[in-house]
C-alpha atoms as a PDB file:
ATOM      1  CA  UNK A   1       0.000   0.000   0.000  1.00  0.00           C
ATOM      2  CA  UNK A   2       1.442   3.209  -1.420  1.00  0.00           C
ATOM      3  CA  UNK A   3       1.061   5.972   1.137  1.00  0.00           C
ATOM      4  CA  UNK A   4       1.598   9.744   1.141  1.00  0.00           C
ATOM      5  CA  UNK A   5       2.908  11.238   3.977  1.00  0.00           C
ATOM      6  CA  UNK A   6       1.911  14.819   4.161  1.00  0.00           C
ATOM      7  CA  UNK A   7       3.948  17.375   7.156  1.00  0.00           C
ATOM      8  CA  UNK A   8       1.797  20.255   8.199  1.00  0.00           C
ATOM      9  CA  UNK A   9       5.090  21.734   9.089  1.00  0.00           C
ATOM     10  CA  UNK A  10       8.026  22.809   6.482  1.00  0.00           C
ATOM     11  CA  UNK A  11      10.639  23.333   9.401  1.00  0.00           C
ATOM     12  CA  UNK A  12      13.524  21.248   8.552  1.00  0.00           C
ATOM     13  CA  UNK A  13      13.685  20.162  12.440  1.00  0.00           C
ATOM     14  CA  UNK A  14      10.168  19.993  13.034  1.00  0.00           C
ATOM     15  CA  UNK A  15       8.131  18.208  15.691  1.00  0.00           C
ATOM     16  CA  UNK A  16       6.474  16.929  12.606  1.00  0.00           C
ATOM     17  CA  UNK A  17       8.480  15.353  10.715  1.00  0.00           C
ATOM     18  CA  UNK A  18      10.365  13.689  13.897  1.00  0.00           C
ATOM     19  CA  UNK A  19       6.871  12.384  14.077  1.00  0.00           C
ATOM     20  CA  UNK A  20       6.518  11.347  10.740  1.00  0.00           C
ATOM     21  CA  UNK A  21      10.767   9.631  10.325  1.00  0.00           C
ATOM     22  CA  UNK A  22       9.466   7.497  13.809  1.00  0.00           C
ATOM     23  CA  UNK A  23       6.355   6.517  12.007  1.00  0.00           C
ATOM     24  CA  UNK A  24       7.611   5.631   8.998  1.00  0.00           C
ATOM     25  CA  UNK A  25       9.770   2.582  10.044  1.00  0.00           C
ATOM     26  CA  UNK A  26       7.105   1.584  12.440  1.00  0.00           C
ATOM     27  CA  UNK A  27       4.322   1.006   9.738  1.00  0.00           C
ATOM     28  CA  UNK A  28       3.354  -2.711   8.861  1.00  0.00           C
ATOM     29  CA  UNK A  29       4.906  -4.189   5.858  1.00  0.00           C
ATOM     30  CA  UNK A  30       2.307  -3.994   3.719  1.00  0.00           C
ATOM     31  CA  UNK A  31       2.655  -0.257   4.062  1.00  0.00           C
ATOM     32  CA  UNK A  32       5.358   1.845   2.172  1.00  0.00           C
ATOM     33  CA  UNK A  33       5.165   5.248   3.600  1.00  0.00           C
ATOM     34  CA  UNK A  34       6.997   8.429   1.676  1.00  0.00           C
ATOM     35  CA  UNK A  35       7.183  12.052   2.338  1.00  0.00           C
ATOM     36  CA  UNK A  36       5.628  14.082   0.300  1.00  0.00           C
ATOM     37  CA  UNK A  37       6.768  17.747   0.256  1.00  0.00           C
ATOM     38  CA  UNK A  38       4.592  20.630   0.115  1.00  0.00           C
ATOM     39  CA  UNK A  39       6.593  23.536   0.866  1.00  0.00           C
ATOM     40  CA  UNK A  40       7.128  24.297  -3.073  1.00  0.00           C
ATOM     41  CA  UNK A  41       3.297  24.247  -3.418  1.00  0.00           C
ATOM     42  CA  UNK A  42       2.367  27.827  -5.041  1.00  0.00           C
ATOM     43  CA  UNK A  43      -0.936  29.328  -3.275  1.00  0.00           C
ATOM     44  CA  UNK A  44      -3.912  28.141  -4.358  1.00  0.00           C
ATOM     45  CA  UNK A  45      -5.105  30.277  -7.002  1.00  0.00           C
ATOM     46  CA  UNK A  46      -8.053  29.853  -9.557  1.00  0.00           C
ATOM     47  CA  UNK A  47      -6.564  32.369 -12.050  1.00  0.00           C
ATOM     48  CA  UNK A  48      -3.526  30.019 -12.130  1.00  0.00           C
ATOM     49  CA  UNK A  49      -6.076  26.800 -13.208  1.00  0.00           C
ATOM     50  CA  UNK A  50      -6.585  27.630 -17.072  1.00  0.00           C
ATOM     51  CA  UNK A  51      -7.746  25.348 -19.728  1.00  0.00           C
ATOM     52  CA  UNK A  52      -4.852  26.744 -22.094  1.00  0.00           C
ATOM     53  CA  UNK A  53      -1.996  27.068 -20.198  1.00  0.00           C
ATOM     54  CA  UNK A  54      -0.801  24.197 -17.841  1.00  0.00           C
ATOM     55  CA  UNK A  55      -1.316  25.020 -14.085  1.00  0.00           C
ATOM     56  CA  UNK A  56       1.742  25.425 -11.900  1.00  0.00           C
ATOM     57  CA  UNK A  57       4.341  22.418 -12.113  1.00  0.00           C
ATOM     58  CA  UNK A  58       4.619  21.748  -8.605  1.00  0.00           C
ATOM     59  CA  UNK A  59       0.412  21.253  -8.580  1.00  0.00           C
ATOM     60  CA  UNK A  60       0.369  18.584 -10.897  1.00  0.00           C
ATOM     61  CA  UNK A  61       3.319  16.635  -9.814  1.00  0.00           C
ATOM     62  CA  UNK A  62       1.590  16.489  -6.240  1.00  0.00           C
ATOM     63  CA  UNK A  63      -1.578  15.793  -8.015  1.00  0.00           C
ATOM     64  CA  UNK A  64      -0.324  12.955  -9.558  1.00  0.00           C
ATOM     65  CA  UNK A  65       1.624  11.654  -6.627  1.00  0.00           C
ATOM     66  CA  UNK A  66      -1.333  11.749  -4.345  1.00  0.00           C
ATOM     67  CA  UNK A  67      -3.430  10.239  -6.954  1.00  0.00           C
ATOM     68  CA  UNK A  68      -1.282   7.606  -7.045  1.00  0.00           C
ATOM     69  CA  UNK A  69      -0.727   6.421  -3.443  1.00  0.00           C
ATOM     70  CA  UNK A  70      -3.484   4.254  -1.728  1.00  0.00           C
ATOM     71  CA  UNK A  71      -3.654   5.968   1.567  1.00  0.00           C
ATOM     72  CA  UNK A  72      -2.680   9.821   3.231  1.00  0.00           C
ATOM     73  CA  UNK A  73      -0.763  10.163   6.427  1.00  0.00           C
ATOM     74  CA  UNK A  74      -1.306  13.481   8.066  1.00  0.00           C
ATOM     75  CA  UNK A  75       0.957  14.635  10.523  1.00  0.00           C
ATOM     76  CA  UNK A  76       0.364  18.226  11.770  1.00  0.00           C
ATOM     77  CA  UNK A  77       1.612  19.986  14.155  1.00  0.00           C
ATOM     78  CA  UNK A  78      -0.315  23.261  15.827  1.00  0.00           C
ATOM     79  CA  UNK A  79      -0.047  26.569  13.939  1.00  0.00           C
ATOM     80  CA  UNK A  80      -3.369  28.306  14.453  1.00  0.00           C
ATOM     81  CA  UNK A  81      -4.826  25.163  13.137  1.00  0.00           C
ATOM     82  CA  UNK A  82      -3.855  22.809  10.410  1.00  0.00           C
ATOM     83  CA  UNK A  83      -1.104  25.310   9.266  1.00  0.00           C
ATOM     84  CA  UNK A  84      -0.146  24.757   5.307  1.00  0.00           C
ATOM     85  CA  UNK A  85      -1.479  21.461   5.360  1.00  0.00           C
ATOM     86  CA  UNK A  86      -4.461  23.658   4.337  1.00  0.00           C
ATOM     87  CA  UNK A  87      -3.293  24.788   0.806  1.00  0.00           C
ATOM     88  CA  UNK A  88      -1.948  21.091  -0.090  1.00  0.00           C
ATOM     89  CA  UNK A  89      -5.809  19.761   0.538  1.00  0.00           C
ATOM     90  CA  UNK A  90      -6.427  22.905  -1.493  1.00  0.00           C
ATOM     91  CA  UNK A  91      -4.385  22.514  -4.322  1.00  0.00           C
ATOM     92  CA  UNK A  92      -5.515  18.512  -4.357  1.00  0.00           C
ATOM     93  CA  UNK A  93      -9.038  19.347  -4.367  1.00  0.00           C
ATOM     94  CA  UNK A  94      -8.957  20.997  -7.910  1.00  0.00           C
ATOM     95  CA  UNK A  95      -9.870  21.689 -11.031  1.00  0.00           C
ATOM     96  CA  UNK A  96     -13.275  20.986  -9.917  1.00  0.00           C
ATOM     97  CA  UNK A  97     -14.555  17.485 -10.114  1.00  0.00           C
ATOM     98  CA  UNK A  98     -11.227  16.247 -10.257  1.00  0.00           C
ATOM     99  CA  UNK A  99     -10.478  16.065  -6.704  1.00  0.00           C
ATOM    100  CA  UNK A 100      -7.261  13.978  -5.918  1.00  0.00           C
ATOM    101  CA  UNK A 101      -8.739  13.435  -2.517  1.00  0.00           C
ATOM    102  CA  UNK A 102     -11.999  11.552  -3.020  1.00  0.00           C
ATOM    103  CA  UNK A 103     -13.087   8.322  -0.879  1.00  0.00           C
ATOM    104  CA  UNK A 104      -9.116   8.158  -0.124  1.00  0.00           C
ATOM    105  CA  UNK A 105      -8.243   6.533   3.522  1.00  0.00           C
ATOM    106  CA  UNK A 106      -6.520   8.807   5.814  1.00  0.00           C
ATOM    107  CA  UNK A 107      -5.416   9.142   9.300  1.00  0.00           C
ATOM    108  CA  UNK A 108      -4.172  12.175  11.612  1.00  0.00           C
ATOM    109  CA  UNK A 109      -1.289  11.901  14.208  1.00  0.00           C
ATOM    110  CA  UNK A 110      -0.894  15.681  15.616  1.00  0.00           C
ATOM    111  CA  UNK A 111       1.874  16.638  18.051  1.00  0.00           C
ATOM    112  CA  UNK A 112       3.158  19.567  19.716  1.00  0.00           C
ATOM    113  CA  UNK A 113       5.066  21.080  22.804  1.00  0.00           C
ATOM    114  CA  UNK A 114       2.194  21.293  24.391  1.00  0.00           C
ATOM    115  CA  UNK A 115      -0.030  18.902  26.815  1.00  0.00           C
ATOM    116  CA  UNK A 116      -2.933  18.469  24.264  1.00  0.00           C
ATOM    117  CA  UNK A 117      -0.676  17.393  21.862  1.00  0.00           C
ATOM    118  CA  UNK A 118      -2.658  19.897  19.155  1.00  0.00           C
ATOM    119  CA  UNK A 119      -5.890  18.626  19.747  1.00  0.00           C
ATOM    120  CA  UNK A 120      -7.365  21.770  18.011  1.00  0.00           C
ATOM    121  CA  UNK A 121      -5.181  21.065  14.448  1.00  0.00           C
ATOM    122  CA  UNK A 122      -6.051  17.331  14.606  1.00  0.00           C
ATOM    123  CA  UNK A 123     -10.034  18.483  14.504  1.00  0.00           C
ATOM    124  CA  UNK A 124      -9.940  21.152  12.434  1.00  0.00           C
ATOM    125  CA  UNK A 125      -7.790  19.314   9.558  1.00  0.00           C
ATOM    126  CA  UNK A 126     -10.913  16.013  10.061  1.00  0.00           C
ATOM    127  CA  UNK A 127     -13.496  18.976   8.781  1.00  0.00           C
ATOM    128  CA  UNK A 128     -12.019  19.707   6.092  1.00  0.00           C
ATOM    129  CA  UNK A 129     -11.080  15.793   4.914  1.00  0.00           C
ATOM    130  CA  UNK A 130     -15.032  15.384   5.788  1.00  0.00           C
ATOM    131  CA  UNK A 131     -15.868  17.739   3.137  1.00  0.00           C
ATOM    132  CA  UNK A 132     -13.062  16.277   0.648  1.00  0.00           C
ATOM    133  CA  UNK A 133     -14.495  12.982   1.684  1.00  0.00           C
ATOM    134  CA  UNK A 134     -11.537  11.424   2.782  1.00  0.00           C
ATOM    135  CA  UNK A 135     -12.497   8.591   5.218  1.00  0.00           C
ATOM    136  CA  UNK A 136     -10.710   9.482   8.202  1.00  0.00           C
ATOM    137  CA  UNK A 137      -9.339   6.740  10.810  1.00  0.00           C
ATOM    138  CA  UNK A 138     -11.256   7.362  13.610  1.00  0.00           C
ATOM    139  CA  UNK A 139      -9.895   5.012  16.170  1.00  0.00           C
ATOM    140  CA  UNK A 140      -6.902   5.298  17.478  1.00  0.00           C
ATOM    141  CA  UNK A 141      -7.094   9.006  17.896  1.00  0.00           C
ATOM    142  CA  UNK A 142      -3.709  10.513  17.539  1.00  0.00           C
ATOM    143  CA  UNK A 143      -2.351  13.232  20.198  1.00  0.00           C
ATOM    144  CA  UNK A 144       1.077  13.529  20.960  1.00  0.00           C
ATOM    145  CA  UNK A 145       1.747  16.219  23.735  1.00  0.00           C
ATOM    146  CA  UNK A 146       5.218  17.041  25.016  1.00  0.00           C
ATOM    147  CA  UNK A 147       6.924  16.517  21.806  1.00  0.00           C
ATOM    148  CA  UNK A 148      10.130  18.058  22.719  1.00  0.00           C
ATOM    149  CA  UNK A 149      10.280  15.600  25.248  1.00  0.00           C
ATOM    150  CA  UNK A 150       9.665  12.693  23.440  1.00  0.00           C
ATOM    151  CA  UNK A 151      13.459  12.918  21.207  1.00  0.00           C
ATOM    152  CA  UNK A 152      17.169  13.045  21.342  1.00  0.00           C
ATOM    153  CA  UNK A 153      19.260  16.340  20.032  1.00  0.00           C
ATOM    154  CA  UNK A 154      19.081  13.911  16.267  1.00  0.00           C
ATOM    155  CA  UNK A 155      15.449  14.093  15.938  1.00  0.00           C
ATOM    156  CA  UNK A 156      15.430   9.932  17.154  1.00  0.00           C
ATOM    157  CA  UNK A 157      12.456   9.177  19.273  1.00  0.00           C
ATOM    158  CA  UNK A 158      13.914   7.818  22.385  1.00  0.00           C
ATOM    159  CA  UNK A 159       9.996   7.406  24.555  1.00  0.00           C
ATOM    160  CA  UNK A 160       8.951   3.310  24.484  1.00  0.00           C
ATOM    161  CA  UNK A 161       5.922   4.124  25.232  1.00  0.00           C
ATOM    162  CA  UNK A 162       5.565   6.454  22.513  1.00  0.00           C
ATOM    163  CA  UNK A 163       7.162   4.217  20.049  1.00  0.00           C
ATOM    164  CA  UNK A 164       4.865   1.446  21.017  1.00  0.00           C
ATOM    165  CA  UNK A 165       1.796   3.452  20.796  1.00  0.00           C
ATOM    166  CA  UNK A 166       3.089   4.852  16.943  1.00  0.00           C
ATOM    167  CA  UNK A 167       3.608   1.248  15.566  1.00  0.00           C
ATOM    168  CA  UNK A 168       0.287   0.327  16.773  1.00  0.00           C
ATOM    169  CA  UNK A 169      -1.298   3.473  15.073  1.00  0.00           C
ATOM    170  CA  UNK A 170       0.120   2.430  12.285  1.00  0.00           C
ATOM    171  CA  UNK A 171      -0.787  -1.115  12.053  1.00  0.00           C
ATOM    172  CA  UNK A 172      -4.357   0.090  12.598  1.00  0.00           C
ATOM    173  CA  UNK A 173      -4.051   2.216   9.928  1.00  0.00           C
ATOM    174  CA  UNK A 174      -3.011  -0.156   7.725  1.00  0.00           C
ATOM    175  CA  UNK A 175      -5.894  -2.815   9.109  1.00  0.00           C
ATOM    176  CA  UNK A 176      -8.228  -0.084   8.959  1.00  0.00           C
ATOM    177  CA  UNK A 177      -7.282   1.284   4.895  1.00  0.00           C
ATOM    178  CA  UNK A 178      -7.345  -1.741   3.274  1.00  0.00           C
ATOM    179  CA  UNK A 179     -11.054  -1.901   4.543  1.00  0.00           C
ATOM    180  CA  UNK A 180     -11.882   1.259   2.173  1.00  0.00           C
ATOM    181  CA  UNK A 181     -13.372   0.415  -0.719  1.00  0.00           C
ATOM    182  CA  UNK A 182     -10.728   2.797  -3.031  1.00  0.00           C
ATOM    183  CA  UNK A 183     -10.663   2.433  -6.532  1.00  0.00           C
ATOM    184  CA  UNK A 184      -6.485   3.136  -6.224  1.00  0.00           C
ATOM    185  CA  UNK A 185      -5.553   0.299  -3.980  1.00  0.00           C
ATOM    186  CA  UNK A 186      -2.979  -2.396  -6.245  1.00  0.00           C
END
């Protein structure tokens, strides 16, 4: 199962992707996570979406890459919400009625500094995959608080418990997506 990992964060030593390199290695083997950058993605912007002229190069490559996987891995951290995660679902989610998005499995694992492990990001970023209709994991939830507790000076997550809790997010992600019914899956 070919999944996109998406970072709501484009800090090169982000709490995010810390998150997201400890997933990665922890996901079944029927899995094969990837990174998928979004930093280079310009704005969303209609004016930019003409029938003549191509849209922006960076939109269709990530088009194309999230139309190909089988499942989306979210991992957001909290900016005042989902961040720049926003413009990604944005930029997926066109031209009209060609939504990259549609009836594709996803799941949410937010962290932050903070106790509630951004709670408030994790929610906001499920309303908008409602309206994409992305079938969202719902079980295990996701939260992980006290993030800059949770690795070493490298970015390694050093927390058992953490680790332990990750790998079995991610097998029930994996249990869980291949339950979709998604025209993509090999």
């Amino acid at each position: 199962m070919n999944v996109c990992v998406l970072l709501g964060s484009l800090r090169k030593a982000s709490f995010s992707g810390m998150l997201a390199n400890a997933l990665m290695p922890l996901a079944p083997s029927s899995m094969e996570p990837e990174v998928v950058e979004i930093g280079q993605l310009p704005f969303y912007n209609q004016d930019l979406e003409r029938v003549i002229d191509p849209p922006p190069a960076p939109w269709t490559a990530f088009r194309q890459r999230v139309k190909a996987a089988d499942a989306v891995l979210f991992v957001t951290p909290e900016y005042n919400r989902p961040a720049v995660l926003k413009n990604a679902l944005d930029v997926g989610s066109r031209p009209y009625g060609s939504s990259v998005w549609d009836r594709k499995p996803g799941a949410i694992v937010s962290g932050s500094p903070g106790a509630i492990g951004a709670f408030g990001a994790n929610h906001h970023l499920r309303q908008s995959l409602v309206f994409l209709n992305v079938p969202t994991m719902q079980q295990p939830e996701a939260y992980v608080g006290h993030a800059h507790k949770l690795f070493d000076q490298h970015g390694k997550l050093i927390n058992d418990d953490t680790r332990k809790f990750l790998q079995q997010f991610m097998q029930a992600f994996a249990n869980w997506a291949e339950t979709i019914p998604f025209q993509g899956h090999h």
